[in-house]
N, C-alpha and C. Protein backbone atom coordinates (compact mmCIF):
# COMPACT_ATOMS: atom_id res chain seq x y z
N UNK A 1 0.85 -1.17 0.00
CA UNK A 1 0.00 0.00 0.00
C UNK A 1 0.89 1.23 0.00
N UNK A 2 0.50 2.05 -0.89
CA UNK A 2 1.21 3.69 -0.90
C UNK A 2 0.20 4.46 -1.19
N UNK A 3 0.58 5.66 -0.13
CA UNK A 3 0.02 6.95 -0.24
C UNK A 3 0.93 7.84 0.12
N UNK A 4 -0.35 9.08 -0.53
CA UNK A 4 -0.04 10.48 -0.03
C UNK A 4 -1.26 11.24 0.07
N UNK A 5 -0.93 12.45 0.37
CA UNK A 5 -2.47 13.19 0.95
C UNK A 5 -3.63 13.01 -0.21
N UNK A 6 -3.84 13.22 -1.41
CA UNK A 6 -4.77 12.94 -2.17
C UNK A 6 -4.84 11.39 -3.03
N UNK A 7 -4.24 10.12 -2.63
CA UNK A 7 -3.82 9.47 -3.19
C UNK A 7 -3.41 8.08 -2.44
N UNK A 8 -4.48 6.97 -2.34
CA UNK A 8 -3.94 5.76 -1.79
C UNK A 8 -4.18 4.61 -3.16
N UNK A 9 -3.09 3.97 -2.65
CA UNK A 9 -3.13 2.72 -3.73
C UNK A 9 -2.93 1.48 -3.11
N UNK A 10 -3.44 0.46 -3.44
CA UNK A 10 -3.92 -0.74 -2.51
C UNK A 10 -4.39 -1.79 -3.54
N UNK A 11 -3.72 -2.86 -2.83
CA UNK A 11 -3.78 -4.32 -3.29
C UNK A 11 -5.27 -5.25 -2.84
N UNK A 12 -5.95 -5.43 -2.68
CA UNK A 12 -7.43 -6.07 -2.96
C UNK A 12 -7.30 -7.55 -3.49
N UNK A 13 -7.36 -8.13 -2.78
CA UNK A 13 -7.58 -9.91 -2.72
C UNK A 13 -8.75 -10.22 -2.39
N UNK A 14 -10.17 -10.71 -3.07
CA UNK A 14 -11.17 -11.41 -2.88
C UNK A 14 -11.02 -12.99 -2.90
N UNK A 15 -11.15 -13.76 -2.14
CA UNK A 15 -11.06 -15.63 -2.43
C UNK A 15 -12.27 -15.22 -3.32
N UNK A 16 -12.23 -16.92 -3.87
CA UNK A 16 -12.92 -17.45 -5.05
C UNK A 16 -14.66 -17.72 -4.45
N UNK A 17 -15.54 -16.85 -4.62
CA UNK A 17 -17.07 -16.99 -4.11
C UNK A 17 -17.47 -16.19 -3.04
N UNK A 18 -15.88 -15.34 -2.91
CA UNK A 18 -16.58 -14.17 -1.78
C UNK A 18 -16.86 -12.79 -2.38
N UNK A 19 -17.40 -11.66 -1.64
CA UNK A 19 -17.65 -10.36 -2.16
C UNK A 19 -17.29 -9.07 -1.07
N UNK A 20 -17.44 -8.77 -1.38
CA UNK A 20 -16.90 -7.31 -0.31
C UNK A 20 -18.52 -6.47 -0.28
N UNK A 21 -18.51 -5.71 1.01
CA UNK A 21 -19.94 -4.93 1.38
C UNK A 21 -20.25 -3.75 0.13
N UNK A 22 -21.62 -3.74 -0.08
CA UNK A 22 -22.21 -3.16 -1.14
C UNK A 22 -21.99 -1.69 0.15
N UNK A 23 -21.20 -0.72 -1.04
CA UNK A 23 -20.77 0.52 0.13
C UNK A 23 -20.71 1.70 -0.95
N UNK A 24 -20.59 2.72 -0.60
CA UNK A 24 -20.42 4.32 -0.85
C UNK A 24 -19.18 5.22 -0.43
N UNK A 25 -19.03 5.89 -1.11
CA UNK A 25 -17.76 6.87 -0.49
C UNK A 25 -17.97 8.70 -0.78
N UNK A 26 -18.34 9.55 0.37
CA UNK A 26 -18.95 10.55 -0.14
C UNK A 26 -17.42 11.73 -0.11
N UNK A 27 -16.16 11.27 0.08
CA UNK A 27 -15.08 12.46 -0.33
C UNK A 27 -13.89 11.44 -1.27
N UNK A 28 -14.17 10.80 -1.60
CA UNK A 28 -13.11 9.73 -2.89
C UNK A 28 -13.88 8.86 -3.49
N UNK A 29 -13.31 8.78 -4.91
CA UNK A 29 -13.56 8.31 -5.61
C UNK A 29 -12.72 7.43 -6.43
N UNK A 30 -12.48 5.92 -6.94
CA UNK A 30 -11.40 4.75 -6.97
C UNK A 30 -11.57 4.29 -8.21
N UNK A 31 -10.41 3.95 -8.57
CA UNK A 31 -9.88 3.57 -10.02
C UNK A 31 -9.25 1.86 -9.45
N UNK A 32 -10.17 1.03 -10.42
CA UNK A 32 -9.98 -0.47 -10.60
C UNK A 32 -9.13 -1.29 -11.20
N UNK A 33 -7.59 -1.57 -11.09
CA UNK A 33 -7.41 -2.65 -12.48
C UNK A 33 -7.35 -3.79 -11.65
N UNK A 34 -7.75 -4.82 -12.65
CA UNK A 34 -7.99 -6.25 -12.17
C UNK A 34 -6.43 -6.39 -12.78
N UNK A 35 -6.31 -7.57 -12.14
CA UNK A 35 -4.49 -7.95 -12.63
C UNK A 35 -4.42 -9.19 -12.21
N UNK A 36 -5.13 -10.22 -11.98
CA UNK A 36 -5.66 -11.60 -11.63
C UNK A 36 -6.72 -11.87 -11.71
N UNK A 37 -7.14 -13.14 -12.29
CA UNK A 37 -8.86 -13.33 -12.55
C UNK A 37 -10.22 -12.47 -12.82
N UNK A 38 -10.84 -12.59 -12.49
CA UNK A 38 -12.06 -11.64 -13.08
C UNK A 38 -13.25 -11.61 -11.80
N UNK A 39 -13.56 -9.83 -12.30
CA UNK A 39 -14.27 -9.29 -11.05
C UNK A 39 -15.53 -9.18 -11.72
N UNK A 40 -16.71 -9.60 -10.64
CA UNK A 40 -18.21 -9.04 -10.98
C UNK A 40 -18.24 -8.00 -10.38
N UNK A 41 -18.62 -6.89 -10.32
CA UNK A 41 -18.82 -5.43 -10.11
C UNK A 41 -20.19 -4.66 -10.23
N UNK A 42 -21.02 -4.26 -9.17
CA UNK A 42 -21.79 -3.97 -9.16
C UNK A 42 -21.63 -2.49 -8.49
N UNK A 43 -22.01 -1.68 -10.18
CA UNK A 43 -21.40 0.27 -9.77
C UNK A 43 -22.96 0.70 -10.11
N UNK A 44 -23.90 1.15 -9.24
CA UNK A 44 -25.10 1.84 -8.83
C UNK A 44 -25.88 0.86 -9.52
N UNK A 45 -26.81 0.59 -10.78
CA UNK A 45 -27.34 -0.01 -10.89
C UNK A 45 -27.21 -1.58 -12.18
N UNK A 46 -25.91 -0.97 -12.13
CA UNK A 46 -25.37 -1.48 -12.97
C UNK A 46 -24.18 -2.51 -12.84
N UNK A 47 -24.31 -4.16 -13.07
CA UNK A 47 -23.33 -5.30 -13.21
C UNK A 47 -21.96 -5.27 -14.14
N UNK A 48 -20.94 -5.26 -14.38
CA UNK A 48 -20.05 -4.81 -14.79
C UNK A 48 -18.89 -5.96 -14.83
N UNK A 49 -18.33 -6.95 -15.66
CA UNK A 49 -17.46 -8.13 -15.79
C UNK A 49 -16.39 -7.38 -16.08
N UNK A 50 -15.19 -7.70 -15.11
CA UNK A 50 -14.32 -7.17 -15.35
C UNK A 50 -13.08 -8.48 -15.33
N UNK A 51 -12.52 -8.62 -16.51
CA UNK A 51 -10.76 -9.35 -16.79
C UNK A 51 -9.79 -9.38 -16.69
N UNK A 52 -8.55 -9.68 -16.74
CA UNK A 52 -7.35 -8.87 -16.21
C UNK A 52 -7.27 -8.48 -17.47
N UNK A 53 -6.19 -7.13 -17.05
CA UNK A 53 -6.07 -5.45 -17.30
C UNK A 53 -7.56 -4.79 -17.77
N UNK A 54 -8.49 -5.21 -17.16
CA UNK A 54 -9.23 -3.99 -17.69
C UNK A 54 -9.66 -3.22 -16.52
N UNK A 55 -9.75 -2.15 -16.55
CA UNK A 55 -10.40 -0.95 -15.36
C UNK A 55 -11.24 -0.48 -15.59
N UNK A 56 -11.91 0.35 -13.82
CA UNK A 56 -13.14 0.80 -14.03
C UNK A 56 -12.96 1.94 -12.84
N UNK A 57 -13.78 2.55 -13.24
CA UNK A 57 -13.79 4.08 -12.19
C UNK A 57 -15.73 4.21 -11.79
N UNK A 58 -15.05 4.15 -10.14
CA UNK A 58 -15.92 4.16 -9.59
C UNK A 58 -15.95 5.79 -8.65
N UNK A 59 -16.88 6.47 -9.18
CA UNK A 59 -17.09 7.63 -8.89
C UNK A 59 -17.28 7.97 -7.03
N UNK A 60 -17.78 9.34 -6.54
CA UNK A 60 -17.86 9.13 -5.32
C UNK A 60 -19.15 9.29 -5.09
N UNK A 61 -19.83 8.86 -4.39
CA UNK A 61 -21.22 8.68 -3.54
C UNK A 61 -21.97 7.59 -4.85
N UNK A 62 -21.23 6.79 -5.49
CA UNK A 62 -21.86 6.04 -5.91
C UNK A 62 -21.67 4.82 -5.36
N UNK A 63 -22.46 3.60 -5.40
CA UNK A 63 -23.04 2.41 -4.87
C UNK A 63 -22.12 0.89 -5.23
N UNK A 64 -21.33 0.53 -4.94
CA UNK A 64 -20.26 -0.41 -5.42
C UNK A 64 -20.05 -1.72 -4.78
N UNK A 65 -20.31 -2.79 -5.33
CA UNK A 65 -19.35 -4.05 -4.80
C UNK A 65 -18.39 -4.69 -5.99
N UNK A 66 -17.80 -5.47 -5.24
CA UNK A 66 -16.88 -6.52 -5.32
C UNK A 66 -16.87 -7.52 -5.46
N UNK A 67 -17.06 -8.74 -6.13
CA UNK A 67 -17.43 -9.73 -6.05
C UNK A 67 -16.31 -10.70 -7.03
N UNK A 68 -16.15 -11.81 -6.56
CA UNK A 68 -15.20 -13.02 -7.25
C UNK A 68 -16.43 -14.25 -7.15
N UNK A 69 -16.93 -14.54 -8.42
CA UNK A 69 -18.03 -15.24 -8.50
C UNK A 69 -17.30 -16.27 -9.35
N UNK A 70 -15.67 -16.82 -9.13
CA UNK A 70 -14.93 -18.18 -10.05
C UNK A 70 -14.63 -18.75 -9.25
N UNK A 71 -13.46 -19.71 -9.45
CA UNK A 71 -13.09 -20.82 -8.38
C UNK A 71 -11.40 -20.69 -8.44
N UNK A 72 -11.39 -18.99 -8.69
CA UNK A 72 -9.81 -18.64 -8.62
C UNK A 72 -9.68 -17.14 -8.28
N UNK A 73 -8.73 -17.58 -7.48
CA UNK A 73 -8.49 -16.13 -6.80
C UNK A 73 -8.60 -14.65 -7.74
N UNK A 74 -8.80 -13.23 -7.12
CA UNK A 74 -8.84 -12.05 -7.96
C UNK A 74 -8.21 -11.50 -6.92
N UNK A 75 -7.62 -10.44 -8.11
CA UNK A 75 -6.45 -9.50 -7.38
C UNK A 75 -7.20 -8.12 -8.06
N UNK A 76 -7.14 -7.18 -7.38
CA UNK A 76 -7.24 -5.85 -8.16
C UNK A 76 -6.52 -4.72 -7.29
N UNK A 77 -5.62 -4.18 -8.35
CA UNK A 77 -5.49 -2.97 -7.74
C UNK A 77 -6.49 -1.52 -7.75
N UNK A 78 -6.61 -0.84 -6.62
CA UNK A 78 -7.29 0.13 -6.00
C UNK A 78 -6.41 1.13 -6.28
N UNK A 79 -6.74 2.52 -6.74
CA UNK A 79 -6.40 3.72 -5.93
C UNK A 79 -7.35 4.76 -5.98
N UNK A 80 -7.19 5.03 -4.82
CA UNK A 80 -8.47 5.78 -4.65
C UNK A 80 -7.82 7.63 -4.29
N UNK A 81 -8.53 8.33 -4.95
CA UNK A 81 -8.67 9.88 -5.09
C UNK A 81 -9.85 10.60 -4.34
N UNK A 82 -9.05 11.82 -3.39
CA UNK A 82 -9.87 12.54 -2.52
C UNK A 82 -9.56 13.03 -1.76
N UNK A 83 -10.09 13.76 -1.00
CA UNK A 83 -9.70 14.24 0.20
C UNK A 83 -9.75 13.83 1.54
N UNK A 84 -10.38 12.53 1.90
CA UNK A 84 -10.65 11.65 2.45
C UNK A 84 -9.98 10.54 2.35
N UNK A 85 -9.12 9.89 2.95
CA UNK A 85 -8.66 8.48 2.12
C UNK A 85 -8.56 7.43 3.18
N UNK A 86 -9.51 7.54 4.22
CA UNK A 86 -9.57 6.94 5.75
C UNK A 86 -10.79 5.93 5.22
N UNK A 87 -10.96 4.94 6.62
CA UNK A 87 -11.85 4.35 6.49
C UNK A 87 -13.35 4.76 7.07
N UNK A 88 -13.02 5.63 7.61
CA UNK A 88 -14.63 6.55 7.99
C UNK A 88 -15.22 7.06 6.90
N UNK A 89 -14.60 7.05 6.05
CA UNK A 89 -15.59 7.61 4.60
C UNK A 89 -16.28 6.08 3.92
N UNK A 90 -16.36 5.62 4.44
CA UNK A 90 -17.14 4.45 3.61
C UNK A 90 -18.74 4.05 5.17
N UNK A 91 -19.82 4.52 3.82
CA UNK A 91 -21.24 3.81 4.08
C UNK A 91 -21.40 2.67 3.36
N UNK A 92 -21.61 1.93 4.92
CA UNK A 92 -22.19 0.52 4.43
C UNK A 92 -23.48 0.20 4.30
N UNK A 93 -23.99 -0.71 3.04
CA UNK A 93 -25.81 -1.19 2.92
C UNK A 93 -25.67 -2.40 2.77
N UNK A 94 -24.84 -3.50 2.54
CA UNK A 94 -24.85 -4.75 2.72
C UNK A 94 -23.54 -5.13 3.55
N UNK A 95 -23.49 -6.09 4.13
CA UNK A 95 -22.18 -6.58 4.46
C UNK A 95 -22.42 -8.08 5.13
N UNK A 96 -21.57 -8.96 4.16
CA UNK A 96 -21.48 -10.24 4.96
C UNK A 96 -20.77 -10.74 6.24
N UNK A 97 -20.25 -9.50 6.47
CA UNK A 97 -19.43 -9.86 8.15
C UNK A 97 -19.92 -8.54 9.36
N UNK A 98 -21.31 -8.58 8.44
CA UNK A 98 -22.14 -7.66 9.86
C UNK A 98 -20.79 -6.53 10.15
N UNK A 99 -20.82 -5.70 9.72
CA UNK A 99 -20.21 -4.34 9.35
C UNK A 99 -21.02 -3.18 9.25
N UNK A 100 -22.03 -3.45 8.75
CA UNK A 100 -23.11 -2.60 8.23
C UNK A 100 -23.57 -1.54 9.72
């Protein structure tokens, strides 16, 4: 992981059939490349298949998960832009480890 004040970048490992909490971010906004296996992505109302090297930009106060729906690991790199780059900026509406 590296940062600086407007600027974190981060490594993202989902196992094979898990997903990360359907969440929001109202001061950053994050740029996706997959770089191992393939991500299902769900950005506001919209499903989104993502492969390695392809990216996606996920705006801020919009609606996002994560998901590895294969039977092989996904890697994606994150970096996320803002003025915010803490974990108090994230609203949760789903979460499988009661987070919410």
């Amino acid at each position: 992981m590296e940062n600086n004040k407007n600027q974190l970048v981060k490594q993202i490992d989902v196992l094979p059939g898990e997903m990360l909490s359907l969440q929001s971010h109202f001061h950053r906004s994050e740029h996706w490349t997959v770089v191992l296996g393939m991500a299902h992505v769900q950005k506001g109302d919209d499903v989104v298949l993502l492969k390695k090297d392809q990216t996606l930009v996920i705006p801020k106060e919009t609606k996002h998960r994560l998901a590895n729906k294969t039977d092989l690991p996904l890697r994606i790199i994150e970096i996320q832009y803002g003025d915010i780059l803490d974990e108090e900026d994230i609203v949760r509406y789903d979460d499988l480890y009661g987070r919410c």
